[in-house]
N, C-alpha and C. Protein backbone atom coordinates (compact mmCIF):
# COMPACT_ATOMS: atom_id res chain seq x y z
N UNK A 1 11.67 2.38 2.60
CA UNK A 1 10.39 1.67 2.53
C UNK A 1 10.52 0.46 1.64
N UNK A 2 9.98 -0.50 2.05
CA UNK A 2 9.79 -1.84 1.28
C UNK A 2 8.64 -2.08 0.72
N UNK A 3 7.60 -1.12 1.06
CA UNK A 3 5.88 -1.65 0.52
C UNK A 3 6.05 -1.00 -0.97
N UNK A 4 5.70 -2.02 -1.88
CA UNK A 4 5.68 -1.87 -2.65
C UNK A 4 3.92 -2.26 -3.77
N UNK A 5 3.85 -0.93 -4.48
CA UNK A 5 2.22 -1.36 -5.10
C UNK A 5 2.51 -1.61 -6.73
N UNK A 6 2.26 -2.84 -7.13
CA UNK A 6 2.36 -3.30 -8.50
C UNK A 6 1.12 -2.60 -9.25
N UNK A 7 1.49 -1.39 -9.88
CA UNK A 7 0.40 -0.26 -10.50
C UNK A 7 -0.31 -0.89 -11.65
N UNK A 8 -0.04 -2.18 -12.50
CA UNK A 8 -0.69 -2.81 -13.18
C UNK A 8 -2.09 -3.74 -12.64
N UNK A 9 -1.78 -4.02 -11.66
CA UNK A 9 -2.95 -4.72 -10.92
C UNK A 9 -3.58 -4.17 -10.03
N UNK A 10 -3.22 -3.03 -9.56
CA UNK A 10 -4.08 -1.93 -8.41
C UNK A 10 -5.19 -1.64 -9.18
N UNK A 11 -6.17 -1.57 -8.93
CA UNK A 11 -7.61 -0.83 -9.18
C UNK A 11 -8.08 0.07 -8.73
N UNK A 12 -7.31 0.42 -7.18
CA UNK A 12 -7.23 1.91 -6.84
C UNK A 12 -8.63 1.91 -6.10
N UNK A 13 -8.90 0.97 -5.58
CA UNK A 13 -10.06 0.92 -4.73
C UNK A 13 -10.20 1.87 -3.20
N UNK A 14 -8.79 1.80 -2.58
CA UNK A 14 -8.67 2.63 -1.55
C UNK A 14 -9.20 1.82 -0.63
N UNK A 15 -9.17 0.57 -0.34
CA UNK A 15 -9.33 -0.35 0.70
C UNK A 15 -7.37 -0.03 1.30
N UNK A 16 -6.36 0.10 0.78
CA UNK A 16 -5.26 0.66 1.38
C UNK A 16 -5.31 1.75 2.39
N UNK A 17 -5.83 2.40 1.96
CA UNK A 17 -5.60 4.23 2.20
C UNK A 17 -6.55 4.14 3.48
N UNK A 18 -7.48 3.48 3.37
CA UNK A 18 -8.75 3.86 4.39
C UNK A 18 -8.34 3.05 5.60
N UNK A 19 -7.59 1.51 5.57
CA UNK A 19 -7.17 1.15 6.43
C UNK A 19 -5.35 1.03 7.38
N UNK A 20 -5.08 2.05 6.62
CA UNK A 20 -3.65 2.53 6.93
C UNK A 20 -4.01 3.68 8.37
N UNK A 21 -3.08 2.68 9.65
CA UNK A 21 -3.02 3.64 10.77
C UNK A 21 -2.29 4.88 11.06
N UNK A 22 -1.26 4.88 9.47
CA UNK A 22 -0.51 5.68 9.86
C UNK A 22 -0.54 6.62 8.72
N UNK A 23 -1.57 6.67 8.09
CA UNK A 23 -1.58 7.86 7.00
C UNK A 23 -0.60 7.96 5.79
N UNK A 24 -0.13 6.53 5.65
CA UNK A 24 1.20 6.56 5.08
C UNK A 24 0.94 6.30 3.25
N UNK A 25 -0.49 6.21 2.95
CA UNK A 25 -0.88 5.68 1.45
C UNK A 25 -1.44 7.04 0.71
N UNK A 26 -1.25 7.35 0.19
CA UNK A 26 -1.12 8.39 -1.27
C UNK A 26 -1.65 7.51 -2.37
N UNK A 27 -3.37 8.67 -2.50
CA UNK A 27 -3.73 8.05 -3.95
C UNK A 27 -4.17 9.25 -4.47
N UNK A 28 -2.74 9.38 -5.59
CA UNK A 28 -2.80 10.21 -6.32
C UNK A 28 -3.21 10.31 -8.01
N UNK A 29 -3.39 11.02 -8.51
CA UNK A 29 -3.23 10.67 -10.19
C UNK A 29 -3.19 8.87 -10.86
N UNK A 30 -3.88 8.49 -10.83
CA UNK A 30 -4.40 7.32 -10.77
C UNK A 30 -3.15 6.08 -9.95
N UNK A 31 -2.62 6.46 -8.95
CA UNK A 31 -1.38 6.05 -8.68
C UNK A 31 -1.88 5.84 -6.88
N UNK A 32 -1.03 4.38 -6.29
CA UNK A 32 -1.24 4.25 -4.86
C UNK A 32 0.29 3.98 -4.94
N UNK A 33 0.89 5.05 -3.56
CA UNK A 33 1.72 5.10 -3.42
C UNK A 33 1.91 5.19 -1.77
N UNK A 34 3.25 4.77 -1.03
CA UNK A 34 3.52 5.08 0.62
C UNK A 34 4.05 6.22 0.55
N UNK A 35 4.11 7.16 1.17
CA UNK A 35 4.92 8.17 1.80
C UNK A 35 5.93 8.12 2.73
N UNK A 36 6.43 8.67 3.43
CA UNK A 36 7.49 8.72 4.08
C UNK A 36 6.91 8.17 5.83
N UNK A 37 5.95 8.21 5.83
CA UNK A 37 5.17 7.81 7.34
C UNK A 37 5.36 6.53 7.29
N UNK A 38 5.10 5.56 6.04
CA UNK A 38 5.14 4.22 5.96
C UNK A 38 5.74 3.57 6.76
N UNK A 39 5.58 2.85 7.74
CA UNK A 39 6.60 1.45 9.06
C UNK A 39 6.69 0.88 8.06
N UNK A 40 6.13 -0.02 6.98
CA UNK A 40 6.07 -1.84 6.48
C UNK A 40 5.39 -2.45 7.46
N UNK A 41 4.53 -2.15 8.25
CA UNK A 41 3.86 -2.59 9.15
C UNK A 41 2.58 -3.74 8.41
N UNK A 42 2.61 -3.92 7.02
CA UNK A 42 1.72 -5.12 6.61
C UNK A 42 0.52 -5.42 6.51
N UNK A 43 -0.15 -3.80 7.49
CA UNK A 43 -1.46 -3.97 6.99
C UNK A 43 -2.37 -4.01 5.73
N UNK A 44 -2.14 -2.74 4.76
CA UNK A 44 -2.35 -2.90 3.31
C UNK A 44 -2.27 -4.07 2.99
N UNK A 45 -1.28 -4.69 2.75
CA UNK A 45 -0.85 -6.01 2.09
C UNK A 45 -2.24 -6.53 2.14
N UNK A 46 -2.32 -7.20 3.59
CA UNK A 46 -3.36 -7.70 4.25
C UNK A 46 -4.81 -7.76 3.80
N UNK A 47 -5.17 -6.35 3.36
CA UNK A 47 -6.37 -6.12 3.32
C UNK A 47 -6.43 -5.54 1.81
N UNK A 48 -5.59 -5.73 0.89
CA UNK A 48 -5.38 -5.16 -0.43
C UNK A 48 -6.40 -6.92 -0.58
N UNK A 49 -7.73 -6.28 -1.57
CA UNK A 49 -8.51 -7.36 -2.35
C UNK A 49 -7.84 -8.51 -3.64
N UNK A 50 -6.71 -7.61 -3.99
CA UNK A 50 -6.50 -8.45 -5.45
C UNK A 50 -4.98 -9.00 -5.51
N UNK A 51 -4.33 -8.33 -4.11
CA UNK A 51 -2.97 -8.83 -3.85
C UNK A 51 -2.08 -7.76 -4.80
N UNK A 52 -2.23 -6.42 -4.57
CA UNK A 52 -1.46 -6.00 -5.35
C UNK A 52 -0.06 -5.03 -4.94
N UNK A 53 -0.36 -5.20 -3.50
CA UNK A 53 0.71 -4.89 -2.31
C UNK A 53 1.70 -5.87 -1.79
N UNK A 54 2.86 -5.61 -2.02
CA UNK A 54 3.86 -6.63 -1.70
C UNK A 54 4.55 -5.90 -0.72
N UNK A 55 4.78 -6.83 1.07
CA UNK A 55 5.86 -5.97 1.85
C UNK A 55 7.05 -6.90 2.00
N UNK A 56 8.36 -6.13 1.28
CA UNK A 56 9.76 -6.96 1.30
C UNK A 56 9.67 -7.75 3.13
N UNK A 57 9.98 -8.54 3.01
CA UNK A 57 10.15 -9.25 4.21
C UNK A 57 11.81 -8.84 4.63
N UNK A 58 11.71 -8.21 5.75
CA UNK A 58 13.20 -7.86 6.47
C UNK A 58 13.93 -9.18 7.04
N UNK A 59 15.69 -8.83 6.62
CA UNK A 59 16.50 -9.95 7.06
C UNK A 59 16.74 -9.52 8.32
């Protein structure tokens, strides 16, 4: 997995989690995390409010 959540700037709003098609966001213990379902498919990123989702761009 390449999605990566910078836990200093997450607020943990769950605008991730709610718009993930693939069930792949875990918000746990004050923590947003991907699971193993995760593509990098870019939606989070997308729709994360404060930019706190980064997806590695594939070579």
């Amino acid at each position: 997995m390449k999605m990566k959540v910078d836990s200093g700037t997450c607020i943990r709003c769950g605008a991730c989690v709610s718009v993930c098609p693939f069930d792949a966001i875990e918000a746990t213990d004050g923590s947003v995390q991907p699971n193993e379902k995760c593509t990098d498919c870019g939606i989070c990123e997308k729709i994360c409010p404060i930019g706190a989702i980064a997806i590695a761009k594939k070579v």
